[in-house]
Protein backbone atom coordinates (compact mmCIF):
# COMPACT_ATOMS: atom_id res chain seq x y z
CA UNK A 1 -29.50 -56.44 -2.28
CA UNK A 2 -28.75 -57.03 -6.13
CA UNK A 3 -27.79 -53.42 -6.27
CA UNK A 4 -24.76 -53.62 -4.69
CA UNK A 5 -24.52 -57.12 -5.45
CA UNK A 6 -26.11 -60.28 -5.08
CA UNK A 7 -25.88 -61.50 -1.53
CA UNK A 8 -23.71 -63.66 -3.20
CA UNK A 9 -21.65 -67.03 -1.83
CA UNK A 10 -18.05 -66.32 -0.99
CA UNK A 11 -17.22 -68.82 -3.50
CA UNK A 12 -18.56 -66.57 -6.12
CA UNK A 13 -17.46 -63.11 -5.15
CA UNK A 14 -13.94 -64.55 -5.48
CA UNK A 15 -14.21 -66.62 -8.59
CA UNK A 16 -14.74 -62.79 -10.38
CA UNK A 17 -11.60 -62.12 -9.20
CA UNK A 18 -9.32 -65.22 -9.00
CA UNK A 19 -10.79 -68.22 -10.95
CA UNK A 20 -8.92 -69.07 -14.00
CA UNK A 21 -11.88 -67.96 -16.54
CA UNK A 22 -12.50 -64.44 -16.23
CA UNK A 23 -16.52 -64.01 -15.98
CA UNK A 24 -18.79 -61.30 -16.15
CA UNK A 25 -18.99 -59.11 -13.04
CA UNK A 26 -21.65 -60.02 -10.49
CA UNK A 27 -24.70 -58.64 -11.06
CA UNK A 28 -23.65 -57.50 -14.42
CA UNK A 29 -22.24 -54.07 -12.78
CA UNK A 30 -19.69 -53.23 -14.84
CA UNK A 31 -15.87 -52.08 -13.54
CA UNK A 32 -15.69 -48.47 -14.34
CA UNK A 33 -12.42 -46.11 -13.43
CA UNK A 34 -12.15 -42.28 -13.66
CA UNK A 35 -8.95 -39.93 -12.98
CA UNK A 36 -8.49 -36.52 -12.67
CA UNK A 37 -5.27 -34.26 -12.65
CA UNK A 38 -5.22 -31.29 -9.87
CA UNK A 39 -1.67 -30.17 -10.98
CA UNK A 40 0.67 -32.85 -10.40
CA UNK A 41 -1.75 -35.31 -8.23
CA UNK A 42 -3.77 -38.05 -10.18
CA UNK A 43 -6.81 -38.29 -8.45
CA UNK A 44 -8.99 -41.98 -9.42
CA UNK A 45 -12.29 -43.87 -8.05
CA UNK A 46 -12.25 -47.12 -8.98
CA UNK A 47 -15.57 -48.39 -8.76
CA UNK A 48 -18.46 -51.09 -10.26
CA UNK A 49 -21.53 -49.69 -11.60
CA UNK A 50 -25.25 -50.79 -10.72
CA UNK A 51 -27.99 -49.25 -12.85
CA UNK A 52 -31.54 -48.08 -11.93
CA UNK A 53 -33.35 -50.79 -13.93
CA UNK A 54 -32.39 -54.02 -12.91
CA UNK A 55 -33.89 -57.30 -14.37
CA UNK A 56 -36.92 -55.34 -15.51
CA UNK A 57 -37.34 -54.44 -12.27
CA UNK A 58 -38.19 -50.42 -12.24
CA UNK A 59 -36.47 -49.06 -9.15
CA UNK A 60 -36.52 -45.28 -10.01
CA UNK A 61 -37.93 -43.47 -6.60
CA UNK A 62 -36.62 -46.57 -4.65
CA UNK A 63 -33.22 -45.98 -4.58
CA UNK A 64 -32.20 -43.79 -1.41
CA UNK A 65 -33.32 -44.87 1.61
CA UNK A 66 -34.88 -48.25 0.71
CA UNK A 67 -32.69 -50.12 -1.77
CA UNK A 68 -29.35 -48.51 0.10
CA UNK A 69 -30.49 -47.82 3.49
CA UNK A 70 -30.06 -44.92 5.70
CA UNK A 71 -27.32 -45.29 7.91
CA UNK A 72 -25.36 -48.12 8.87
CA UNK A 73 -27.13 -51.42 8.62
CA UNK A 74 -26.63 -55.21 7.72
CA UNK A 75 -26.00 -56.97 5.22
CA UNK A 76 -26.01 -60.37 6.27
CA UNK A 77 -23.17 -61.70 4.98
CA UNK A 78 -19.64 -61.38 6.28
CA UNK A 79 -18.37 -60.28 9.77
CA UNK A 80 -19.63 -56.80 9.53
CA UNK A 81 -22.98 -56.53 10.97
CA UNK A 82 -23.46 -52.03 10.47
CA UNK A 83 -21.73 -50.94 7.45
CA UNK A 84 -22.23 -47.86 5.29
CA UNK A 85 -22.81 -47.87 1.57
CA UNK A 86 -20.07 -49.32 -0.82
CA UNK A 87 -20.59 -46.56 -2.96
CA UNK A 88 -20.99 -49.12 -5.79
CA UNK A 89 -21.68 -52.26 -6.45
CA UNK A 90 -19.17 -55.56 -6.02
CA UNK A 91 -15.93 -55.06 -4.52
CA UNK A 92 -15.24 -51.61 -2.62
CA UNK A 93 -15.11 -48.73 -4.25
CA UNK A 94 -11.42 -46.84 -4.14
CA UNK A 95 -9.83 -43.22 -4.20
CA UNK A 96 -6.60 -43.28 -4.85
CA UNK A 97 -4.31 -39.95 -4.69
CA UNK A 98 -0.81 -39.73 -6.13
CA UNK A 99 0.00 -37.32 -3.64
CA UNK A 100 -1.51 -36.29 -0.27
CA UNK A 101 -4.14 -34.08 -0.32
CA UNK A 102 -6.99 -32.26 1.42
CA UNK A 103 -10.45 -33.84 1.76
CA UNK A 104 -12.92 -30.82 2.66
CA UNK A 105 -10.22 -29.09 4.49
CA UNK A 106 -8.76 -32.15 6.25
CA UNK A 107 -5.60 -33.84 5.29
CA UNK A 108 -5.56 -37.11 3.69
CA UNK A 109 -2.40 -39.12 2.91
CA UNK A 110 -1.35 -40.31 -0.52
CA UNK A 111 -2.56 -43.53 -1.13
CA UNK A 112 -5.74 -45.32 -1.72
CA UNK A 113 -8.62 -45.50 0.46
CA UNK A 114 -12.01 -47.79 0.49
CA UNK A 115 -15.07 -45.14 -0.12
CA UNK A 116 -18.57 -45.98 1.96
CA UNK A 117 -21.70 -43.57 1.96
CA UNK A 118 -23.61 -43.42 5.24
CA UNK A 119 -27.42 -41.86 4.05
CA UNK A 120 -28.37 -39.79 6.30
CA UNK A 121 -33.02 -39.27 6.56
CA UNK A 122 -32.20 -35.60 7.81
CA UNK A 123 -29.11 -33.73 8.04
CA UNK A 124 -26.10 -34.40 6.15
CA UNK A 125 -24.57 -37.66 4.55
CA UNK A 126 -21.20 -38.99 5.45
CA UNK A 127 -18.36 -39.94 2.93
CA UNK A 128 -16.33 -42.78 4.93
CA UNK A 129 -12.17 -43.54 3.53
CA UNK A 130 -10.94 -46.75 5.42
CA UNK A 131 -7.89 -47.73 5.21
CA UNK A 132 -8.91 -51.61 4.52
CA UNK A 133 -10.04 -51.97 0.71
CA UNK A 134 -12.13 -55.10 0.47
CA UNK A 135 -15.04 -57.05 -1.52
CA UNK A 136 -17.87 -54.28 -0.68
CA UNK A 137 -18.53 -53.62 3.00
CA UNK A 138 -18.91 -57.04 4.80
CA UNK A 139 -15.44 -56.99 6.42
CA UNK A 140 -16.48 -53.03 7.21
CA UNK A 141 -14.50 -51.79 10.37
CA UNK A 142 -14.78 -48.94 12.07
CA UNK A 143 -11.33 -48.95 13.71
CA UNK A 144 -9.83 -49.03 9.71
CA UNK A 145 -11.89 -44.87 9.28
CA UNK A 146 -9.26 -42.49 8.99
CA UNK A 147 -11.64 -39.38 7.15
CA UNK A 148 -15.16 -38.76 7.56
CA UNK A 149 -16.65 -36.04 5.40
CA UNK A 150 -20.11 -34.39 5.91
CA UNK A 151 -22.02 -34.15 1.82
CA UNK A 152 -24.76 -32.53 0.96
CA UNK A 153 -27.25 -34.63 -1.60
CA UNK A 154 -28.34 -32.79 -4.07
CA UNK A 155 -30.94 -32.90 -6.52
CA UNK A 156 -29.84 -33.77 -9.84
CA UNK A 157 -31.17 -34.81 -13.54
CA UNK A 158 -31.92 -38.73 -13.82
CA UNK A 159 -28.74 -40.80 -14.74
CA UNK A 160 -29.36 -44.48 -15.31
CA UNK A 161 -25.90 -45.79 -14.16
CA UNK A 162 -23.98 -45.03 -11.10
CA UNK A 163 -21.09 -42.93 -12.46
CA UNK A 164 -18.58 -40.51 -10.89
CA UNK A 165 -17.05 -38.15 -12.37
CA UNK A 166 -15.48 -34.61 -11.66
CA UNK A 167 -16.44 -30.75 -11.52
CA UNK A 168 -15.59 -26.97 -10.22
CA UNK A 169 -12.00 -28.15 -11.71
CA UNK A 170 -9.42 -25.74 -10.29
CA UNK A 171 -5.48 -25.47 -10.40
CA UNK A 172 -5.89 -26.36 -6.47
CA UNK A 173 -8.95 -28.29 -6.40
CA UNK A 174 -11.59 -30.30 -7.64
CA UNK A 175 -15.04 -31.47 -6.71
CA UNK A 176 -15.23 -35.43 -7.24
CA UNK A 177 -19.55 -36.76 -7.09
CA UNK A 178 -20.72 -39.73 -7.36
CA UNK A 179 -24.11 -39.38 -9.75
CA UNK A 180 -27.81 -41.89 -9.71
CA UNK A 181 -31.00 -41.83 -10.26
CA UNK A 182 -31.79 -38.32 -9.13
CA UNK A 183 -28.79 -37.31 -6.64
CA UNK A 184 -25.63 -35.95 -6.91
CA UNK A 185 -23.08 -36.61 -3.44
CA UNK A 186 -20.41 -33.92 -3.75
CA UNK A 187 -16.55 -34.15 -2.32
CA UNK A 188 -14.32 -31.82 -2.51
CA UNK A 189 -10.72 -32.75 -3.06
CA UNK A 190 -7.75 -30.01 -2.09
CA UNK A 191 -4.45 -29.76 -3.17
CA UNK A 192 -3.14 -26.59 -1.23
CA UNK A 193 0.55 -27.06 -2.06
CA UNK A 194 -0.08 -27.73 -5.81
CA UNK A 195 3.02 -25.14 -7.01
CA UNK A 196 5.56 -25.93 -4.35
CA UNK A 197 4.77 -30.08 -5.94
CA UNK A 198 5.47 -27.91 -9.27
CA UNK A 199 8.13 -26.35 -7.91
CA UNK A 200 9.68 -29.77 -6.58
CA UNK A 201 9.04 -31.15 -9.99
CA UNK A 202 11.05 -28.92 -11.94
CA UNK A 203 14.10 -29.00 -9.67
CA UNK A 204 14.19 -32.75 -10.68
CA UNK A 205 13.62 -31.65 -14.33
CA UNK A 206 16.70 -29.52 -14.29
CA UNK A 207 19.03 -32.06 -12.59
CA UNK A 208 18.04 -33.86 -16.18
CA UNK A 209 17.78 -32.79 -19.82
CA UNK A 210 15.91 -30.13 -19.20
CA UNK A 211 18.99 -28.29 -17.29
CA UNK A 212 21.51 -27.90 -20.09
CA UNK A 213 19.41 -25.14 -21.41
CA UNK A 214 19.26 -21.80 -19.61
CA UNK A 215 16.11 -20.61 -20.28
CA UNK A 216 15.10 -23.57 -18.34
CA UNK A 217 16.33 -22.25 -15.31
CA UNK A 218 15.25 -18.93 -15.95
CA UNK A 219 11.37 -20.33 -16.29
CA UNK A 220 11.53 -22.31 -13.07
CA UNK A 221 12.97 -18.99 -11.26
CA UNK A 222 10.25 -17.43 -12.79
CA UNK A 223 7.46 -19.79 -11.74
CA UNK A 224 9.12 -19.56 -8.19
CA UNK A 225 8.99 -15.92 -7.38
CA UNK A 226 5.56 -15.88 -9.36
CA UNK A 227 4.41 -18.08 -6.97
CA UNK A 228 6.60 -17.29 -4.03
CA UNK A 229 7.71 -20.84 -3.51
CA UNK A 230 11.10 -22.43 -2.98
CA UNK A 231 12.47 -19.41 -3.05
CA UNK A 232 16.10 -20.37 -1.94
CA UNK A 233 16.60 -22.96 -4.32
CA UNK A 234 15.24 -20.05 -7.42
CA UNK A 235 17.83 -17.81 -6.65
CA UNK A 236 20.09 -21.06 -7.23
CA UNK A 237 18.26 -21.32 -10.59
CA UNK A 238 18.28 -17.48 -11.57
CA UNK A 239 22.43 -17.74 -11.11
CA UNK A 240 22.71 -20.86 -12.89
CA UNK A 241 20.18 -19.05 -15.94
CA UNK A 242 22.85 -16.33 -15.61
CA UNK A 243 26.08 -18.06 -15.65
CA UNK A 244 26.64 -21.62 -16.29
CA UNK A 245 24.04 -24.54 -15.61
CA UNK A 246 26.11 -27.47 -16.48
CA UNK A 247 29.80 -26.92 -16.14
CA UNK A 248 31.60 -27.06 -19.60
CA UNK A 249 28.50 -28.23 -21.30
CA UNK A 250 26.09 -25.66 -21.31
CA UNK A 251 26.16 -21.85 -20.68
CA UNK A 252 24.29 -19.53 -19.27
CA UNK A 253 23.25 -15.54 -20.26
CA UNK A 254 23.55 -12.70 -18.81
CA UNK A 255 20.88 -10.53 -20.43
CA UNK A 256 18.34 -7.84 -19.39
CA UNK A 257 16.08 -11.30 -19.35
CA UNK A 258 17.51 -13.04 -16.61
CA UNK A 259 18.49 -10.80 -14.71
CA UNK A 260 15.32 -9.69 -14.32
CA UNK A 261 14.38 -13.10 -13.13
CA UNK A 262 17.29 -12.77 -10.59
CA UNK A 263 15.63 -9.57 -9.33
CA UNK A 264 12.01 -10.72 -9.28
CA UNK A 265 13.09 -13.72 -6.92
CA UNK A 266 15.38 -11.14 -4.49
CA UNK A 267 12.31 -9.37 -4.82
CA UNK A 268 9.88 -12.31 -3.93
CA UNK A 269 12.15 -12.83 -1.17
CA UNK A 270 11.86 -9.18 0.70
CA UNK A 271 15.87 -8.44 -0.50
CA UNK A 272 14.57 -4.99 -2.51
CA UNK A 273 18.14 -3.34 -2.64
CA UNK A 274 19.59 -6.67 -3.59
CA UNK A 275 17.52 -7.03 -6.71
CA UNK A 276 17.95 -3.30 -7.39
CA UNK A 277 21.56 -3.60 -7.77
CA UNK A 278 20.94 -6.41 -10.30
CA UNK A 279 18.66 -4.43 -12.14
CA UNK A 280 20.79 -1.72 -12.20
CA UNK A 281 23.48 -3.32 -13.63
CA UNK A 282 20.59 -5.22 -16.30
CA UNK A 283 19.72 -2.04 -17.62
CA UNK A 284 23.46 -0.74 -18.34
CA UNK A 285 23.94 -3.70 -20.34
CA UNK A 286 24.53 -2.53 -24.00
CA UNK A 287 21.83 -4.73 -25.35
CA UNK A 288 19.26 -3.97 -23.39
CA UNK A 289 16.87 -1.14 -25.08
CA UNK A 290 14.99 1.53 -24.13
CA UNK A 291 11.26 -0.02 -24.26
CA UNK A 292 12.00 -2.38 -21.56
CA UNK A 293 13.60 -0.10 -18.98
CA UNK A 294 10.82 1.79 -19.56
CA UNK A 295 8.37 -1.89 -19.11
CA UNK A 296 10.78 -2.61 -15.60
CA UNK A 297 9.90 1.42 -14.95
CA UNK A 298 6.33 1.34 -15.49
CA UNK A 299 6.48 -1.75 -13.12
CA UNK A 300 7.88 -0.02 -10.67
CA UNK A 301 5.62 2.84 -10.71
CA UNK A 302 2.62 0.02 -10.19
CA UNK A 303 4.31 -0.71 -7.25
CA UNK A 304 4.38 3.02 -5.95
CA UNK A 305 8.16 3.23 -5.98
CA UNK A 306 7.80 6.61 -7.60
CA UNK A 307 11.32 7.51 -6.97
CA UNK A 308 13.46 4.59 -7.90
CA UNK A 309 10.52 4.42 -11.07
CA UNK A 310 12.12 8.25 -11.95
CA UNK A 311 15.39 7.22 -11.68
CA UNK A 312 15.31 4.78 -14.03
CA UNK A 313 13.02 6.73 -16.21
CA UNK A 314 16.22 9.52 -16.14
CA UNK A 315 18.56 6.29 -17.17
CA UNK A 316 16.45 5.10 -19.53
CA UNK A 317 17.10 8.49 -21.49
CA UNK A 318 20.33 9.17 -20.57
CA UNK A 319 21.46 5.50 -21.82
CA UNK A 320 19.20 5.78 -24.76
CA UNK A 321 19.67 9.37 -26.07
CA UNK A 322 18.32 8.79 -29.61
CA UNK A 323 15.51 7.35 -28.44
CA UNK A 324 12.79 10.21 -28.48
CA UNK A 325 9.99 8.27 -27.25
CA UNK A 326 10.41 5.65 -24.71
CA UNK A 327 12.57 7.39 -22.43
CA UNK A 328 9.81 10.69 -22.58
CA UNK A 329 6.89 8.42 -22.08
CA UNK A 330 8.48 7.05 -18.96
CA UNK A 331 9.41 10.33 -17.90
CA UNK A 332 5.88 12.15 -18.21
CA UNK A 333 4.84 9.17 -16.47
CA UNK A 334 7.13 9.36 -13.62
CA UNK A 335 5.99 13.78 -13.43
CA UNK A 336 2.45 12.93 -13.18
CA UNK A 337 2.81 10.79 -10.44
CA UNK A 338 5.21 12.99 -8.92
CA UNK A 339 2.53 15.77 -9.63
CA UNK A 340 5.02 17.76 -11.96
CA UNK A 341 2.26 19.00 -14.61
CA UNK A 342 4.53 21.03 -16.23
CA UNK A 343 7.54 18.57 -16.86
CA UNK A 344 5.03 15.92 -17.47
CA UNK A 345 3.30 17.50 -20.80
CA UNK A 346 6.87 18.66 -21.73
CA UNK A 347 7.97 15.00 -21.65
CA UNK A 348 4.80 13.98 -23.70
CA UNK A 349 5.14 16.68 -26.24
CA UNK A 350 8.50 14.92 -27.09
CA UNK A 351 6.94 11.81 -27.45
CA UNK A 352 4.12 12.79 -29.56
CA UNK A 353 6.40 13.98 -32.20
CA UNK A 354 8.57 10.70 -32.25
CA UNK A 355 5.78 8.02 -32.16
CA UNK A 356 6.90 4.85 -33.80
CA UNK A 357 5.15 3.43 -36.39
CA UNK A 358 3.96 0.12 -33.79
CA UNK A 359 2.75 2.44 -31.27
CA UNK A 360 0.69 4.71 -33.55
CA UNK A 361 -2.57 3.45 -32.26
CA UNK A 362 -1.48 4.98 -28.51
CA UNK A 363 -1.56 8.72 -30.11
CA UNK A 364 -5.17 8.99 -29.11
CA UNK A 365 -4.31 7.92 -25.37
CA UNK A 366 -1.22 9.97 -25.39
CA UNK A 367 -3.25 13.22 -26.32
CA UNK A 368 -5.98 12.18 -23.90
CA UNK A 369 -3.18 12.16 -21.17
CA UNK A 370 -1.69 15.42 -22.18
CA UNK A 371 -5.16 16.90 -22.56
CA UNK A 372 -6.54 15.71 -19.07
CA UNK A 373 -2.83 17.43 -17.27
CA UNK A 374 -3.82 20.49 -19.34
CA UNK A 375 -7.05 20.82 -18.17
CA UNK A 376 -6.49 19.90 -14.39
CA UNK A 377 -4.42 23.46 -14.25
């Protein structure tokens, strides 16, 4: 089949490979490689690449199903006597992961894998991964399968060369197809732990240059309780962000900043009182101003902790008194969704008088808040 290559001598198929003059690939199908990145896993399909028009032969419409047959068949050379589809021409065609992975929903092991096509007249085709790279399918073995994966051909523009390539590219996933003539073969490649591998990466970072600078640590904490991954070994972060990563050679901060990383991972982790005893003591700090214990306020209000949201509101203007408008913006906040109406406009009447200049383009949400409390008497 001078598709997939040249029923070919033995002799020949490994002179490509071994001889000492490096010659054209058989068939002319050239080597072709392409790689993807789902987070940290390298995704690549190594593969040779026929085209449609062969030796001025014109094989458009005479690809599927006659040129590669459906299901498994023979090729008449080598042991294997029902193989699938090389997916390729020459040698097998390979996917290698970095890292393992999910293949439509089903795990896979790093590593690399051969890739056959079964065709399919009706019904869905089959992606095959063996174990056993090898020169195309002739030494084919069933007993080497570990994944096979229903596709779906679909329709698809006219490409001349067999190419793969990838789409739907998520931070989890991405769709790898292989692309002739007029089909497209989809497969879907997972990677379902893609931020704990993250996660995982930056402890190594830290253990390196990257950990003699605290904010460092306070970005991987970050990242953690973002993601709610590794928690135990953030909170180890967070403390080392606050206090001192590397011992005598780099020091840590204790600022409104990371603490607030501290908290978010306590948080992460289901400990609420825990991180509001850090916060507390983040928001007493003499540095920290009034705009963000009003932001860590507002966040808490989000999060329909209405009470603890007022009491830090009341702090916020109690540790900031000359500070007429954050504190009073939190505040009329923290009355309207306690449903005081009355306490609420008071607190925005303050405010409206002591606008800064930055926030001058809130006025006209400020009086739309005081108006619609006005009117819902």
């Amino acid at each position: 089949m001078l598709l997939v290559a040249p029923a070919a001598p033995a002799a020949n198929a490994v002179a490509q490979e071994h001889a000492e003059l490096t010659t054209p690939p058989n068939g002319d199908n050239q080597k072709a490689e392409v790689s993807q990145w789902i987070g940290l896993v390298k995704v690549t399909i190594a593969y040779h690449s026929p085209r449609v028009h062969f030796q001025g032969r014109e094989r458009t419409g005479h690809i599927w199903g006659e040129l590669i047959p459906y299901g498994l068949y023979d090729e008449g050379f080598g042991p294997s006597q029902a193989a699938p589809w090389r997916a390729g021409a020459n040698e097998s065609t390979t996917l290698t992961v970095s890292h393992d992975v999910q293949v439509d929903g089903t795990p896979l092991k790093a590593g690399t894998y051969a890739l056959f096509l079964e065709l399919a007249k009706t019904g869905p085709w089959t992606w095959i991964l063996s174990s056993t790279p090898g020169w195309g399918a002739f030494q084919y073995d069933s007993n080497d399968v570990v994944r096979r994966v229903a596709a779906t051909p679909q329709d698809a523009p006219f490409t001349e060369f067999l190419t793969y390539a990838f789409d739907n590219r998520l931070p989890n996933s991405a769709t790898a197809y292989l692309h002739w003539e007029n089909k497209r073969i989809p497969l879907r490649i997972d990677v379902p732990n893609v931020n704990e591998l993250y996660a995982a990466q930056m402890g190594k970072d830290l253990r390196a240059w990257a950990g003699f600078n605290y904010q460092n640590w306070q970005a991987a904490a970050q990242f953690a309780a973002a993601n709610r991954v590794d928690l135990d070994e953030a909170l180890v972060w967070a403390d080392k962000a606050i206090s001192e990563p590397f011992r005598n050679a780099a020091l840590g901060r204790a600022d409104f900043s990371t603490l607030q990383t501290k908290a978010a991972v306590l948080t992460a982790m289901g400990r609420d009182a825990d991180a509001d005893t850090v916060m507390d003591r983040a928001i007493q700090l003499p540095e920290t101003d009034a705009r963000s214990v009003h932001q860590y306020g507002a966040r808490l209000l989000a999060a329909g902790r209405k009470d603890r949201a007022m009491r830090v509101f009341e702090a916020n203007r109690r540790l900031h008194p000359a500070d007429k408008f954050w504190p009073y913006v939190g505040l009329a906040r923290g009355y309207t969704a306690l449903g005081d109406r009355k306490a609420a406009i008071a607190s925005w009447d303050v405010a409206l008088k002591h606008v800064p200049p930055d926030q001058q383009a809130n006025v006209p949400n400020i009086e739309k808040a005081v108006q619609s409390l006005k009117s819902s008497r």
